[in-house]
Protein backbone atom coordinates (compact mmCIF):
# COMPACT_ATOMS: atom_id res chain seq x y z
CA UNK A 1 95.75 139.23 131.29
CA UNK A 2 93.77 142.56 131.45
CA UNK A 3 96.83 144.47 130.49
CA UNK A 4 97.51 142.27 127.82
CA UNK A 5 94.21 142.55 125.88
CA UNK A 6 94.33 145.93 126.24
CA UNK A 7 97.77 146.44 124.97
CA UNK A 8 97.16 143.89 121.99
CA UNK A 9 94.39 145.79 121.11
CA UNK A 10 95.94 149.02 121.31
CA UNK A 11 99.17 148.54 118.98
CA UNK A 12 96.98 146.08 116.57
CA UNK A 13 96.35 149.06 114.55
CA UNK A 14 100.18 150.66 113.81
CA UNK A 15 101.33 146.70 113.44
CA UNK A 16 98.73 146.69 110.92
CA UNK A 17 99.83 149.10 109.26
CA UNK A 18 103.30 147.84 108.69
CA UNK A 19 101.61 144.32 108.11
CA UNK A 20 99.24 145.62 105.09
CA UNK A 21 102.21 147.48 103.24
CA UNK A 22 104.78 144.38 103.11
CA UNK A 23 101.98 141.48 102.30
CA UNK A 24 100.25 140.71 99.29
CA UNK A 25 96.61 141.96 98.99
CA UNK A 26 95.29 137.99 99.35
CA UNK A 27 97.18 137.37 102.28
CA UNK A 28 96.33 140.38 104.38
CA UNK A 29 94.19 139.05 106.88
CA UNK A 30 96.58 136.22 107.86
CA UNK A 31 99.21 138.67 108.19
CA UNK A 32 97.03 140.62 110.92
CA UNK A 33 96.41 137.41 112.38
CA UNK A 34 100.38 136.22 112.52
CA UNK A 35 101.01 140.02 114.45
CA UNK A 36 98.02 139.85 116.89
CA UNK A 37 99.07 135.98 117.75
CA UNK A 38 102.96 137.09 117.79
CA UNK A 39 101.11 138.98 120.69
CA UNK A 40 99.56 136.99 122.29
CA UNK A 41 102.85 134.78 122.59
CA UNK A 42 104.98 138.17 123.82
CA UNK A 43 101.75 138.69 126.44
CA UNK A 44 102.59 134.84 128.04
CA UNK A 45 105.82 134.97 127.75
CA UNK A 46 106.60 138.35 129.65
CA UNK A 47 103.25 137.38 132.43
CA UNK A 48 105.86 134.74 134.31
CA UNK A 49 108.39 136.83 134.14
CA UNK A 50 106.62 140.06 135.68
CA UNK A 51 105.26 137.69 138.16
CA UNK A 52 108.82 136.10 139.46
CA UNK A 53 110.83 139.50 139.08
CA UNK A 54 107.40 141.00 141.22
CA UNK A 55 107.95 138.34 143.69
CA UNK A 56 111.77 138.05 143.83
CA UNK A 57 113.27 141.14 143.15
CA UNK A 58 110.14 143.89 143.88
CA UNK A 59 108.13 145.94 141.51
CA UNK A 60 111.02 148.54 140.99
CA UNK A 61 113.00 145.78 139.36
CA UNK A 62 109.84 144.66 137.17
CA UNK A 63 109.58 148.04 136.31
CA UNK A 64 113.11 148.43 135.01
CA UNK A 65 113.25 145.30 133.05
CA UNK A 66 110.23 146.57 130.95
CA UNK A 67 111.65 149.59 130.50
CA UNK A 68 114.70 147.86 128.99
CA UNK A 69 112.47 145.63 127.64
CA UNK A 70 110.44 148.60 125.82
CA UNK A 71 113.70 150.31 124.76
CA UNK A 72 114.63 146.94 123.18
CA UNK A 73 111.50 147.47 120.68
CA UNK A 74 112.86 150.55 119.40
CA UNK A 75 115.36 149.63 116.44
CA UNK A 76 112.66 147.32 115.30
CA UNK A 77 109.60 150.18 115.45
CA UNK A 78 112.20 151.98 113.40
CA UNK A 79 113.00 149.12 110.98
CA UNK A 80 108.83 148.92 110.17
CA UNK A 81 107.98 152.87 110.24
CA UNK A 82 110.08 152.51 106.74
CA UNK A 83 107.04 150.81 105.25
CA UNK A 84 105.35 153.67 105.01
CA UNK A 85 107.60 154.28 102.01
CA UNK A 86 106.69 151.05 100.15
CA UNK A 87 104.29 151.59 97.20
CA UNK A 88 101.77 148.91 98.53
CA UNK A 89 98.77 150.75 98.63
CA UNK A 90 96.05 152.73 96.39
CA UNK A 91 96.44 155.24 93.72
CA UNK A 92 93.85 157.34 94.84
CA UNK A 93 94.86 156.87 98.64
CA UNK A 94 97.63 159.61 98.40
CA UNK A 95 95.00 162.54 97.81
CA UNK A 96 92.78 161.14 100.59
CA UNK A 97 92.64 163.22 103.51
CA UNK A 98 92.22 163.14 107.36
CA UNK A 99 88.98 164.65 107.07
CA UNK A 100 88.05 163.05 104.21
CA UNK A 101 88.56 159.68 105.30
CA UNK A 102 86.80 160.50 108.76
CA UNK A 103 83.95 161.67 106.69
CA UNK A 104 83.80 158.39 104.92
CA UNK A 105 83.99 156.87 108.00
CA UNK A 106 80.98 158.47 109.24
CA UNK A 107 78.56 157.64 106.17
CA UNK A 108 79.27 153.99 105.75
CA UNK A 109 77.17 152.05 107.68
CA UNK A 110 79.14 148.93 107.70
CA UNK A 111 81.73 150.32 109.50
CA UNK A 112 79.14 152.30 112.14
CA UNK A 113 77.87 148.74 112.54
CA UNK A 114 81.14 147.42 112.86
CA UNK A 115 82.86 149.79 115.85
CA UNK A 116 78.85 149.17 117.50
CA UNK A 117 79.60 145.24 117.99
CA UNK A 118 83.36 146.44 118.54
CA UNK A 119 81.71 148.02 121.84
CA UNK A 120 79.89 144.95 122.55
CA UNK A 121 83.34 142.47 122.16
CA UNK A 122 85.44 145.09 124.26
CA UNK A 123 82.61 144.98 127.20
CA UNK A 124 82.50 140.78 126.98
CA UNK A 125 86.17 140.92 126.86
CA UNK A 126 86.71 142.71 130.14
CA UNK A 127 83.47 141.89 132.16
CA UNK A 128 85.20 138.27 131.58
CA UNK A 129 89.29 138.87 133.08
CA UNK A 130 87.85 141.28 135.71
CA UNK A 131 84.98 139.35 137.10
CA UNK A 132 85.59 136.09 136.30
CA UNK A 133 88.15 135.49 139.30
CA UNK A 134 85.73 136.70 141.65
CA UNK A 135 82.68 134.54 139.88
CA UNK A 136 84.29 131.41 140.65
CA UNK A 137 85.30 132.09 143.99
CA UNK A 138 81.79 133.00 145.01
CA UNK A 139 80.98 129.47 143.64
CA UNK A 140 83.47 128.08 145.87
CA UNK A 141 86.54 127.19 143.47
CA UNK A 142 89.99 127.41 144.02
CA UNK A 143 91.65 130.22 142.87
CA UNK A 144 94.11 128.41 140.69
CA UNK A 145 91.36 127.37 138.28
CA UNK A 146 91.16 131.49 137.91
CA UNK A 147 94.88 131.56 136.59
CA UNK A 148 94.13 128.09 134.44
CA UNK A 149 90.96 129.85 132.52
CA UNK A 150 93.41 132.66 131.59
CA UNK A 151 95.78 130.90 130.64
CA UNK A 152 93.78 128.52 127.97
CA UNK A 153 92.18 131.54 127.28
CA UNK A 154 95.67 133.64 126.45
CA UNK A 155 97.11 130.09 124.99
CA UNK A 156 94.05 129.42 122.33
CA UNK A 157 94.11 132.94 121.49
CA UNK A 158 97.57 132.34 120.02
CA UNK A 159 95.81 129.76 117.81
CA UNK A 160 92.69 131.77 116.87
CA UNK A 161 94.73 134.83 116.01
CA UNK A 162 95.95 133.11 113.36
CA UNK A 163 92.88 130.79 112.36
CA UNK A 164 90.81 133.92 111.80
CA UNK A 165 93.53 135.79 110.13
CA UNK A 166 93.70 132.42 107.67
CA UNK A 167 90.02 132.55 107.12
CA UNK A 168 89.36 135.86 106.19
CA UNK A 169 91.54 135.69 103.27
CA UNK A 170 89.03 132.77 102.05
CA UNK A 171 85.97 133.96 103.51
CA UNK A 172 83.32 137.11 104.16
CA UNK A 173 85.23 138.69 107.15
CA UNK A 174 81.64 140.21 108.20
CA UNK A 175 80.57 136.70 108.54
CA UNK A 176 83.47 135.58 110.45
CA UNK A 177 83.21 138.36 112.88
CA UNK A 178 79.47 138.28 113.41
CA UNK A 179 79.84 134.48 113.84
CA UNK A 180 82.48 134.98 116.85
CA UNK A 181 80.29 137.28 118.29
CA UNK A 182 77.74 135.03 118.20
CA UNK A 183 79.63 132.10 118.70
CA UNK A 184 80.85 133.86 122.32
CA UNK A 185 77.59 134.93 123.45
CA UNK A 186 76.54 131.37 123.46
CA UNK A 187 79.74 129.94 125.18
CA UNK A 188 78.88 132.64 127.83
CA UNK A 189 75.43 131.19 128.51
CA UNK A 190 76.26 127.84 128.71
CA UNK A 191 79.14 129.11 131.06
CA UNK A 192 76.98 130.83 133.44
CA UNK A 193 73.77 128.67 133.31
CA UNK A 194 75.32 125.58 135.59
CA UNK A 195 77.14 126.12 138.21
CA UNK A 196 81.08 125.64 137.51
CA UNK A 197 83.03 122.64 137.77
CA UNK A 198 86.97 121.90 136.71
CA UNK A 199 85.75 120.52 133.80
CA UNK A 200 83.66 123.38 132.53
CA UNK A 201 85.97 125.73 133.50
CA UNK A 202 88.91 124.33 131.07
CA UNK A 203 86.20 124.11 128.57
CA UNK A 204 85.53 127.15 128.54
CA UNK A 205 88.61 128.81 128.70
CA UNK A 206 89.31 126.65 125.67
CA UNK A 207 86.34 127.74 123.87
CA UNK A 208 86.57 131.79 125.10
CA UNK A 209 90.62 131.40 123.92
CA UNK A 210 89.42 130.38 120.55
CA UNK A 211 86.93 133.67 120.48
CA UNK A 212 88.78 135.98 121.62
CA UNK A 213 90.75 138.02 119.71
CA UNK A 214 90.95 136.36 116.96
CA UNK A 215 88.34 139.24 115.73
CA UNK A 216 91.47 141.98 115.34
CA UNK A 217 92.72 140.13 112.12
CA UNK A 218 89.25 140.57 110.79
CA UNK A 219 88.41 144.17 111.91
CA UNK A 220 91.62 145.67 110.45
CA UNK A 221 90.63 143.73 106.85
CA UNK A 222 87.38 144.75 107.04
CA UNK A 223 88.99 148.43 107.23
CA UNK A 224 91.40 147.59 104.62
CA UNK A 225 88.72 146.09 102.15
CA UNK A 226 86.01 149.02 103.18
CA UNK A 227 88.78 152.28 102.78
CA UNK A 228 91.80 151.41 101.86
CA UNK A 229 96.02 151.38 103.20
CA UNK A 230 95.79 155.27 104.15
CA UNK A 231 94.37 155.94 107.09
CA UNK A 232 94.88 152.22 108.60
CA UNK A 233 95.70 152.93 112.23
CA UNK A 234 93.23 156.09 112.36
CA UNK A 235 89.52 154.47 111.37
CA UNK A 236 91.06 150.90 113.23
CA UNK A 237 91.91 153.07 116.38
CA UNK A 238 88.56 154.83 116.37
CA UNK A 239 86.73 151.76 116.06
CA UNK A 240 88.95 150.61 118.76
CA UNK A 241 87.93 153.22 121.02
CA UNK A 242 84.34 152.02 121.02
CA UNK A 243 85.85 149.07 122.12
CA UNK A 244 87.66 150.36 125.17
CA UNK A 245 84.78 152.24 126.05
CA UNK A 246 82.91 148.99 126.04
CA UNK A 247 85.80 147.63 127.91
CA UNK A 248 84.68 150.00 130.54
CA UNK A 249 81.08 149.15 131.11
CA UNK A 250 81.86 145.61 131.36
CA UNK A 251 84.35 146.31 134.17
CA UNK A 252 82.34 148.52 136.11
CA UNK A 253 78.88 147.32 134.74
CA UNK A 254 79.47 143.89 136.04
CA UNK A 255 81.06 145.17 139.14
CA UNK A 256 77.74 147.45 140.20
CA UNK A 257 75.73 145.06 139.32
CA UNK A 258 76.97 142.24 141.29
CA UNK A 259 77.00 144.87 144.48
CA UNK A 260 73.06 145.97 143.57
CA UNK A 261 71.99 142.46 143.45
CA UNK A 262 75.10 140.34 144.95
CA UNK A 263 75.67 137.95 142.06
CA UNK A 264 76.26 138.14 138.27
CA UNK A 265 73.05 136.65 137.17
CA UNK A 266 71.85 139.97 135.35
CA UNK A 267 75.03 141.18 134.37
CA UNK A 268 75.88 138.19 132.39
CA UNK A 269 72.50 137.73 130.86
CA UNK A 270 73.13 141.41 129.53
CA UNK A 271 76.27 140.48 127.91
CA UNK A 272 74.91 137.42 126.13
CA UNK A 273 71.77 139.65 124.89
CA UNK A 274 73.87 142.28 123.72
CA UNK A 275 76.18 140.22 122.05
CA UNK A 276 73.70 137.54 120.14
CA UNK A 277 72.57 141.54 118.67
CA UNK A 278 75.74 142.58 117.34
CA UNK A 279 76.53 139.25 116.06
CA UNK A 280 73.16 139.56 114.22
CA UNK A 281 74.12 143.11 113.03
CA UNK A 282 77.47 141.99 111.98
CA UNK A 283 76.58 139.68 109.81
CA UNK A 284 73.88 142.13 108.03
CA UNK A 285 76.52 144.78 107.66
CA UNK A 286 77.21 145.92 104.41
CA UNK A 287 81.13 145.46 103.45
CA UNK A 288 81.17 146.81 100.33
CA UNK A 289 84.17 149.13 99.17
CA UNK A 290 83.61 153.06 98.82
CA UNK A 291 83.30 154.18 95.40
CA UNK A 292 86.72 155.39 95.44
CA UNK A 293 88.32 152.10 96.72
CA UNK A 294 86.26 150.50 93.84
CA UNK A 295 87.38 152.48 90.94
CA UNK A 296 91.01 152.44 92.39
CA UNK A 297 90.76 148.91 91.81
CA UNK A 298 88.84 148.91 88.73
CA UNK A 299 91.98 151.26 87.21
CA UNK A 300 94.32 148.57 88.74
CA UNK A 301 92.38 145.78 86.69
């Protein structure tokens, strides 16, 4: 499941990409949302398999099949690198530099704000699939309702992928995002404030499924709406470095926490705190175009 957030979140920006340039403008978001839930689906299909070749056959066979697997990919990473040619994007776009669209980057404050709370959502992401396992154990739960959280949680994120996507063509994606956050943070709470039971558990995998990330769909139109088609993947992968580096503290956060104290108490109070404040932020940031995106469109109009 790690390895599947991580990877979802890595490619969301080039699939993006290829998304934005075949879509109509209106339909952008859901389009981001059909590719990150596309996969999540690819993520539980390929889990089962990994696990029987693993247990059958021996990692060396896993290995191979991804690799044939991988190569697989290939005519179809060629087939959408031809977007890139398709006149989908802004006027102005095509004298927009690296630099320049870094330096844009760094003086809007929306999108500051935005990679901030990215942080926060990678380090709630991963404090949950690495320490969550261990969590329940040390309240005395089988293991196998470990395996059943993940799974609602990779299952409903196939749903929310596209459910966000689908609402931020109708709605303020700032608003959408910062309520997820929020949303989260309080699922997390309610989580970790009684002690678990099957019940709660299947809850809340249901509930952290349907938060999860269903926030890509939103970040990359967010990008789209703030800078434009050019640099796409670039400003979405930067802002998704923040999150890995997030991804990070939550992993080894929660883990030295739980050995300094020997239980989770503070660590997940510190990811509900953190996360109620970039919810708060998100929904405060400003999303408004740059001037250049603006008069692009104004000339379009």
């Amino acid at each position: 499941m790690l390895i599947g957030v991580a990877l979802a979140c890595t490619t969301s920006g080039i699939t993006a990409n290829i998304a934005a340039r075949v879509v109509e403008p209106n339909r952008r978001t859901l389009a981001f949302g059909l590719v990150s839930a596309a996969g999540s689906v690819g993520t539980m299909v390929t889990a089962p398999i990994a696990a029987y070749l693993l247990n059958t056959d021996g990692w060396r066979a896993a290995v191979w099949a991804f690799v044939i697997l991988a190569f697989a990919m290939l005519p179809a990473a060629w087939i959408g690198s031809r977007a890139d040619k398709l006149p989908n994007s802004l006027p102005t776009d095509r004298d927009l530099t690296l630099m320049g669209a870094l330096e844009e980057a760094r003086r809007h404050s929306g999108y500051v704000v935005m990679a901030i709370a990215f942080f926060v959502c990678g380090l709630q992401l991963v404090f949950l699939t690495t320490h969550l396992p261990t969590y329940l154990a040390q309240c005395g739960m089988d293991a196998s309702y470990s395996a059943i959280a993940l799974m609602l949680i990779g299952g409903f994120n196939i749903l929310s992928s596209w459910l966000f996507g689908w609402l931020g063509d109708r709605y303020p994606k700032r608003l959408l995002l910062g309520g997820i956050y929020l949303l989260r943070s309080l699922t997390l709470a309610l989580f970790f404030m009684f002690p678990p039971t099957p019940l709660s558990v299947v809850l809340f995998g249901a509930a952290m499924g349907t938060l999860w990330l269903g926030v890509i769909p939103l970040v990359n139109g967010l990008v789209v709406q703030i800078f434009g088609l050019r640099f796409l993947s670039t400003l979405t992968g930067i802002a998704f470095l923040s999150h890995q580096a997030g991804s990070f503290l939550g992993a080894w956060g929660g883990g030295y926490l739980f050995d300094l104290m020997g239980s989770y108490d503070l660590a997940w109070k510190i990811g509900v705190l953190v996360g109620l404040a970039a919810g708060t932020l998100q929904l405060l940031m400003n999303d408004r175009p740059t001037d250049r995106v603006l008069a692009a469109q104004a000339l379009a109009t």
